[in-house]
C-alpha atoms as a PDB file:
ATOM      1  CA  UNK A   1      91.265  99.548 142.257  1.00  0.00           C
ATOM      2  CA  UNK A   2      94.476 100.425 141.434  1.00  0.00           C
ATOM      3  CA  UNK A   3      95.980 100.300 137.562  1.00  0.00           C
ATOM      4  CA  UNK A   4      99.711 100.572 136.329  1.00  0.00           C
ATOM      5  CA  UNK A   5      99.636 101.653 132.643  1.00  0.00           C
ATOM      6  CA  UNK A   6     103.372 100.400 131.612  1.00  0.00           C
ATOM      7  CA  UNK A   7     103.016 102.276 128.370  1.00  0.00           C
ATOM      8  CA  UNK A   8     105.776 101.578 125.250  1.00  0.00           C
ATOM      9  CA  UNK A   9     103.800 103.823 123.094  1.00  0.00           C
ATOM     10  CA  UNK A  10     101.188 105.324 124.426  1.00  0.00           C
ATOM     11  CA  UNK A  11      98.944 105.405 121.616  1.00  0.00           C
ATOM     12  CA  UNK A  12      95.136 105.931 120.785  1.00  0.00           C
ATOM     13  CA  UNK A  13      94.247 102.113 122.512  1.00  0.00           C
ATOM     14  CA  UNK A  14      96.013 102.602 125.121  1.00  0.00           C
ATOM     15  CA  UNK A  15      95.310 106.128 126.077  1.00  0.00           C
ATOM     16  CA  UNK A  16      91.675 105.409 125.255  1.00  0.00           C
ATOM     17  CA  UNK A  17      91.447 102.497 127.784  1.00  0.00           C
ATOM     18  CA  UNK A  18      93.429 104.980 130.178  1.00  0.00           C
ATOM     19  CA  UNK A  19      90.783 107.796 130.122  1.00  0.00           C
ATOM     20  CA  UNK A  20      88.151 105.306 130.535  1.00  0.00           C
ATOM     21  CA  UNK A  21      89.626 103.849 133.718  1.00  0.00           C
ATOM     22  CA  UNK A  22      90.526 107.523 134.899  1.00  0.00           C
ATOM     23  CA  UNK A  23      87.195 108.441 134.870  1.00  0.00           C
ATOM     24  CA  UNK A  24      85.689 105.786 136.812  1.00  0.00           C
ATOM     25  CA  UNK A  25      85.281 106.534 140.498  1.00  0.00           C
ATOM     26  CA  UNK A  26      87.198 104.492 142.922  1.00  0.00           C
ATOM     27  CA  UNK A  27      90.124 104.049 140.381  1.00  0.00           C
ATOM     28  CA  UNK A  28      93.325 104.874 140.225  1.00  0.00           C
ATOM     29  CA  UNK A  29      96.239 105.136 137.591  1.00  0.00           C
ATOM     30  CA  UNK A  30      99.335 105.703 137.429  1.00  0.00           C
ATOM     31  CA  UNK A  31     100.840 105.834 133.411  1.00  0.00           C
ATOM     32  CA  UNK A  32     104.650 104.668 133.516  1.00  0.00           C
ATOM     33  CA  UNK A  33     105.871 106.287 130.178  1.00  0.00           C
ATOM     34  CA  UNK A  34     109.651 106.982 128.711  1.00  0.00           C
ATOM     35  CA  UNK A  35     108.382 111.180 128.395  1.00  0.00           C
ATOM     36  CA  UNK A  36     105.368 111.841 130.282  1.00  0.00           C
ATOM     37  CA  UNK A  37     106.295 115.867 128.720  1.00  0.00           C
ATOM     38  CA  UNK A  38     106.534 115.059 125.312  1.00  0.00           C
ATOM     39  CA  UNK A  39     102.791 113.552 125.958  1.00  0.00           C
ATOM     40  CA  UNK A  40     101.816 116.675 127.942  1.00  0.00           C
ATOM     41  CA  UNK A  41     102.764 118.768 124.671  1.00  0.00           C
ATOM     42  CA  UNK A  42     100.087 117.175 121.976  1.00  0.00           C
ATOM     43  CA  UNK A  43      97.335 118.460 121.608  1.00  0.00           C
ATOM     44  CA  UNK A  44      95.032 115.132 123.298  1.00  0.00           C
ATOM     45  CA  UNK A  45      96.364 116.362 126.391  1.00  0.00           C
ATOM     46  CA  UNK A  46      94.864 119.714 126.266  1.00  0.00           C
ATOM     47  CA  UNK A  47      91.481 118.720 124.617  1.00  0.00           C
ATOM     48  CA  UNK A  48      91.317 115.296 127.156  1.00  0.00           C
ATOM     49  CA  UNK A  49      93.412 116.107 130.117  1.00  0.00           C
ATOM     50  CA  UNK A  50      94.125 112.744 132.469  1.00  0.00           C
ATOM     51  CA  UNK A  51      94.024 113.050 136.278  1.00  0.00           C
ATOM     52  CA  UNK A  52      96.435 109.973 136.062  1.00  0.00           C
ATOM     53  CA  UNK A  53      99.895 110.407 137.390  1.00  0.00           C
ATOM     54  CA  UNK A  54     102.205 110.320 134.110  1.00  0.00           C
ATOM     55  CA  UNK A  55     105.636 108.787 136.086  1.00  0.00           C
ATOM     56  CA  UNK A  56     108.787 109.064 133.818  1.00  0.00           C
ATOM     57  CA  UNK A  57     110.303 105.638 133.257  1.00  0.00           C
ATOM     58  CA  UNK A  58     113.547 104.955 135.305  1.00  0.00           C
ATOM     59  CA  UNK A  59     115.291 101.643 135.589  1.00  0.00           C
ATOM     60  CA  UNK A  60     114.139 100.920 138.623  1.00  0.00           C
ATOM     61  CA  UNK A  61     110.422 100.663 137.804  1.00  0.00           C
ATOM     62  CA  UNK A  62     111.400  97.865 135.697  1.00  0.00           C
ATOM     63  CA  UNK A  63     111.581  95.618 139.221  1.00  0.00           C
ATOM     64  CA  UNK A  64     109.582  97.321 141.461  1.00  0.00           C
ATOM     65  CA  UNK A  65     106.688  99.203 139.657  1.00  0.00           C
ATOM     66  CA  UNK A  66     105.980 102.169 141.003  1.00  0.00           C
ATOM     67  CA  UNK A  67     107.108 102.361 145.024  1.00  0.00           C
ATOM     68  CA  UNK A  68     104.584 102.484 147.282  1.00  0.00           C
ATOM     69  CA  UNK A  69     101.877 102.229 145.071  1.00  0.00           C
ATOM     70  CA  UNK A  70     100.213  98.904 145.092  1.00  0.00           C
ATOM     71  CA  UNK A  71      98.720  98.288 141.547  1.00  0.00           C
ATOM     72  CA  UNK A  72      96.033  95.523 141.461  1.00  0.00           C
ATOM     73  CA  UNK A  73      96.374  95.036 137.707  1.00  0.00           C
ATOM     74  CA  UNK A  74      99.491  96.008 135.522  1.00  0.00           C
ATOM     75  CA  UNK A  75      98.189  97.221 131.360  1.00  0.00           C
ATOM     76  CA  UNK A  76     100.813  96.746 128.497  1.00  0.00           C
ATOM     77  CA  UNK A  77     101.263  97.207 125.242  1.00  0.00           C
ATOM     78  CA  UNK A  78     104.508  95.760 124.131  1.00  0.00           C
ATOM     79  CA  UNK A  79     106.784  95.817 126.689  1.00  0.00           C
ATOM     80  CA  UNK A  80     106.469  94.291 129.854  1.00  0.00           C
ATOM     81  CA  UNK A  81     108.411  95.127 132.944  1.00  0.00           C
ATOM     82  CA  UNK A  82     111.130  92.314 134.048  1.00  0.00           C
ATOM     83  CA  UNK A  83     109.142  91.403 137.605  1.00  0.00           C
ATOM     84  CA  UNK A  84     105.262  91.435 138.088  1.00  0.00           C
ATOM     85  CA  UNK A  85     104.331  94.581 139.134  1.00  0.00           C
ATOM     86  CA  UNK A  86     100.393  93.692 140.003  1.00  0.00           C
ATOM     87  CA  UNK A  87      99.073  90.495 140.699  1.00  0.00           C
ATOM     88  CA  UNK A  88      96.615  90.663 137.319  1.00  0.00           C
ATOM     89  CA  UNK A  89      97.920  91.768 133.921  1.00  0.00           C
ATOM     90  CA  UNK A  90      96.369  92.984 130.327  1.00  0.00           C
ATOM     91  CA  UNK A  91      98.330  92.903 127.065  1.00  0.00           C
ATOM     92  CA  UNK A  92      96.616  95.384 124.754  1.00  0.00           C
ATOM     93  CA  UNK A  93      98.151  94.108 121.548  1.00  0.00           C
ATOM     94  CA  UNK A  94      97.445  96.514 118.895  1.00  0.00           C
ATOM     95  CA  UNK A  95      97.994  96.407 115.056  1.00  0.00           C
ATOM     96  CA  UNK A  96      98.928  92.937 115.310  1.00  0.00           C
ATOM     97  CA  UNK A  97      95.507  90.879 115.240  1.00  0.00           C
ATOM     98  CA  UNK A  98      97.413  88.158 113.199  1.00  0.00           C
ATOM     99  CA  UNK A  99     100.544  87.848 115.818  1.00  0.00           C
ATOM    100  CA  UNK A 100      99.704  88.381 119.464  1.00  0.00           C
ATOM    101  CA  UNK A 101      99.955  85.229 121.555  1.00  0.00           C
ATOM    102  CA  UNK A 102     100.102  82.800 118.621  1.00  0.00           C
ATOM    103  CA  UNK A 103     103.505  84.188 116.893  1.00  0.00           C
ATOM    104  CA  UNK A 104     106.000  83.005 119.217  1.00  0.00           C
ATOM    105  CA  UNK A 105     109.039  82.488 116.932  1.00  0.00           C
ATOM    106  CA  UNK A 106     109.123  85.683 116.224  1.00  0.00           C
ATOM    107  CA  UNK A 107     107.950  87.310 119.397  1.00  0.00           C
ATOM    108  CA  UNK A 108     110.498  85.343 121.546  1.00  0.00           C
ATOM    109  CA  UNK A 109     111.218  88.284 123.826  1.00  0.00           C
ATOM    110  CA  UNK A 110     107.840  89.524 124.316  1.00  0.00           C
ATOM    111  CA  UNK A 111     107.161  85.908 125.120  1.00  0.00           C
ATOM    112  CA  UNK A 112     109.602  84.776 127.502  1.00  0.00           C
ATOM    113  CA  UNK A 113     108.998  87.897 129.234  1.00  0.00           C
ATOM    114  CA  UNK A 114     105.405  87.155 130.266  1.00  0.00           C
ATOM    115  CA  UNK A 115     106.313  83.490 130.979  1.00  0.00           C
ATOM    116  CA  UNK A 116     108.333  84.758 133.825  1.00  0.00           C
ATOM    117  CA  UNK A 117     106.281  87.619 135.036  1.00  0.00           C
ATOM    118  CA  UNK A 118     102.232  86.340 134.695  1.00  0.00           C
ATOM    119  CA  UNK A 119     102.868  82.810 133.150  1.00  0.00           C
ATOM    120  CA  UNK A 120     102.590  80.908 129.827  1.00  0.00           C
ATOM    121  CA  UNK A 121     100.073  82.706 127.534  1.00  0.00           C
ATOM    122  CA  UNK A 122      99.635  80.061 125.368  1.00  0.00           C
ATOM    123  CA  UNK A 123      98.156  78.526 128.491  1.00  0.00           C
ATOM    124  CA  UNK A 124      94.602  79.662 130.302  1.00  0.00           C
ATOM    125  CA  UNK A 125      95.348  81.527 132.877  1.00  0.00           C
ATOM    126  CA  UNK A 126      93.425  83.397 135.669  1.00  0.00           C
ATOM    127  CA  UNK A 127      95.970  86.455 135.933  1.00  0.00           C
ATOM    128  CA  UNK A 128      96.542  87.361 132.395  1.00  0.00           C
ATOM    129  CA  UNK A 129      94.801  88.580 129.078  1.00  0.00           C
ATOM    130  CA  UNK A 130      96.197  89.104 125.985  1.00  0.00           C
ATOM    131  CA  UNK A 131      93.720  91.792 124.118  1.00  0.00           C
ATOM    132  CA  UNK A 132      94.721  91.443 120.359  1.00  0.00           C
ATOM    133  CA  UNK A 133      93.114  93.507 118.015  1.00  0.00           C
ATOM    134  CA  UNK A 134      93.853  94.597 114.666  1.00  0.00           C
ATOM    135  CA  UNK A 135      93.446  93.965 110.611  1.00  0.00           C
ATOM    136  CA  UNK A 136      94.010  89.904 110.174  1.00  0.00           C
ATOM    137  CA  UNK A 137      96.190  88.920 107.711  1.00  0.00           C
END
């Protein structure tokens, strides 16, 4: 299986879910990040190294992904890239337990984004899950 990681922040729930998948066999990932060497530099890295490739965010990977490689499912946070990049997609919503999928007045963006990459959200659907976890207000 092949996983894009189209990281905004690529914080604790995200890396997390990242190590997990990287040390499965028969999976690969690829981390699209803004500065794969400012990630390199903390201290995770050293303690829980990833065999991931960390690619550095260009325009371009906005439309196509990652060239030549063919993700099977593409995992968000909170920014989504403006095509579909993999034919399945997971929103891991975190800190926001009480938004997520339900808030879309004020997530407009976020929404509108998803509706023309994976579909509605607000509507089942076999190619996307939105993973919201988080204190409830």
């Amino acid at each position: 299986m092949n996983v894009l990681v189209w990281a905004t922040t690529f914080g604790a729930d995200l890396w997390s879910y990242t190590k997990f998948l990287d040390d499965c066999s028969g999976v690969t990932v690829k981390v699209v990040m803004d500065d794969p060497d400012r990630f390199r530099s903390q201290g995770v890295h050293d303690l829980y190294p990833l065999d991931a490739e960390l690619v550095e965010r260009r325009f371009w990977h906005y439309v196509l992904g990652v060239p030549g490689f063919d993700a099977d499912v593409t995992i968000m946070d909170n920014r989504t890239p403006f095509l579909r990049t993999a034919p399945k997609a997971l929103m891991l919503w975190h800190g926001f337990g009480w938004k997520g999928p339900d808030s879309e007045d004020e997530l407009w963006w976020l929404h509108r984004s998803l509706r023309r990459t994976w579909g509605d959200v607000r509507e089942p659907n076999p190619d996307f899950i939105w993973q919201c976890f988080g204190p409830w207000d």
